[in-house]
Protein backbone atom coordinates (compact mmCIF):
# COMPACT_ATOMS: atom_id res chain seq x y z
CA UNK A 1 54.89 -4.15 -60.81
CA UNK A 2 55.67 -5.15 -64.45
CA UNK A 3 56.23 -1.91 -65.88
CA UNK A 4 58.36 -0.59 -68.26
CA UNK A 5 60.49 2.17 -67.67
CA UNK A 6 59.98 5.14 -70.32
CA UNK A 7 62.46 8.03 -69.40
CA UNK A 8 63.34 8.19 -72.81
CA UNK A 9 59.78 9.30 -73.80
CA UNK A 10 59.24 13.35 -73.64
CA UNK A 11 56.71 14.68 -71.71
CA UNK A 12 55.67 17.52 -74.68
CA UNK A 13 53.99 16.55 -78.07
CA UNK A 14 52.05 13.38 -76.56
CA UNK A 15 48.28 13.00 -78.18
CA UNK A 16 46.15 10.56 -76.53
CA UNK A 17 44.37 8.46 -78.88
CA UNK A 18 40.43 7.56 -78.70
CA UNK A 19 39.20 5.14 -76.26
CA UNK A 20 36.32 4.20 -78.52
CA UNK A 21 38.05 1.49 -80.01
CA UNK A 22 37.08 -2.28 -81.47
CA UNK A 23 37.05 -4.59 -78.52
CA UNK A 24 40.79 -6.12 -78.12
CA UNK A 25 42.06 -3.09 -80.40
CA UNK A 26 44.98 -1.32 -79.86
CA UNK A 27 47.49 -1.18 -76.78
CA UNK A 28 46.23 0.31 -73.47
CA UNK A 29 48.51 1.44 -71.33
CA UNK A 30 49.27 4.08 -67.71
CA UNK A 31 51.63 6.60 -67.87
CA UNK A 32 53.01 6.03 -64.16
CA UNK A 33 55.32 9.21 -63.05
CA UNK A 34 56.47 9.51 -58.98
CA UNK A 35 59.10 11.91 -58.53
CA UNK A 36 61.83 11.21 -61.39
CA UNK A 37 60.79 7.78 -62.01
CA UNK A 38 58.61 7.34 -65.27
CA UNK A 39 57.47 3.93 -66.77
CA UNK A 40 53.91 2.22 -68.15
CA UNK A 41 52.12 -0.58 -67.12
CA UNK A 42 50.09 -2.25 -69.74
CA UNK A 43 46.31 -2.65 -69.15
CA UNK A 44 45.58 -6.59 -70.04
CA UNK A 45 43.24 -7.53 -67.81
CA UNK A 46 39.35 -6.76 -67.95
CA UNK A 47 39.56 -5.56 -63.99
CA UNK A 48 42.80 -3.82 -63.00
CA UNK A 49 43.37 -2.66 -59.05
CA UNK A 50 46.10 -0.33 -58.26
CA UNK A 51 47.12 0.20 -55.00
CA UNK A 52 49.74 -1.36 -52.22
CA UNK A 53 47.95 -4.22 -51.04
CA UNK A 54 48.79 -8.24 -52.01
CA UNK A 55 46.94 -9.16 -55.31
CA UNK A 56 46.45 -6.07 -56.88
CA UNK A 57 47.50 -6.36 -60.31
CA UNK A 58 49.55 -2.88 -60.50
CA UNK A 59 51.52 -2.60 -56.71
CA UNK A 60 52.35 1.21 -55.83
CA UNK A 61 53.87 1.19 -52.59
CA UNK A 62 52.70 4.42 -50.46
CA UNK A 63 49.55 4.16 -51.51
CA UNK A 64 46.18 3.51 -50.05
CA UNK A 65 45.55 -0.70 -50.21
CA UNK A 66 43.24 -0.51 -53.00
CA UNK A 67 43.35 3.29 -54.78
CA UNK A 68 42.02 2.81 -58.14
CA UNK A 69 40.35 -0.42 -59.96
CA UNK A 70 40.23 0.24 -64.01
CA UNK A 71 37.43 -1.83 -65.28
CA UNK A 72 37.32 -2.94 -69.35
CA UNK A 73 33.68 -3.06 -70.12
């Protein structure tokens, strides 16, 4: 996982912005949180899977082998 670890960031007073955006515009990003561990993973790729299982582009261990795919259309 090439995350960033945010722990600094507070929880309170965060406004998500639009996702209506120009194509390529701005910085997409998950907020990952498990227990007391915080950190973001940056949404670069048109087709993102999340799960545990080899070649998925964000690997959460304890998870199911493929839980989520994000898809930038």
């Amino acid at each position: 996982m090439n995350a960033r670890h945010i722990d600094d960031r507070p929880d309170d007073g965060y406004t998500p912005t639009t996702t209506h955006a120009e194509w390529g515009a701005g910085n997409p990003l998950l907020r990952i949180t498990r227990d007391d561990e915080r950190s973001e993973f940056a949404l670069e790729a048109d087709v993102v899977r999340i799960g545990s299982a080899d070649g998925n582009e964000l690997r959460l261990p304890d998870t199911d082998p493929v839980h989520a795919t994000i898809t930038h259309d």
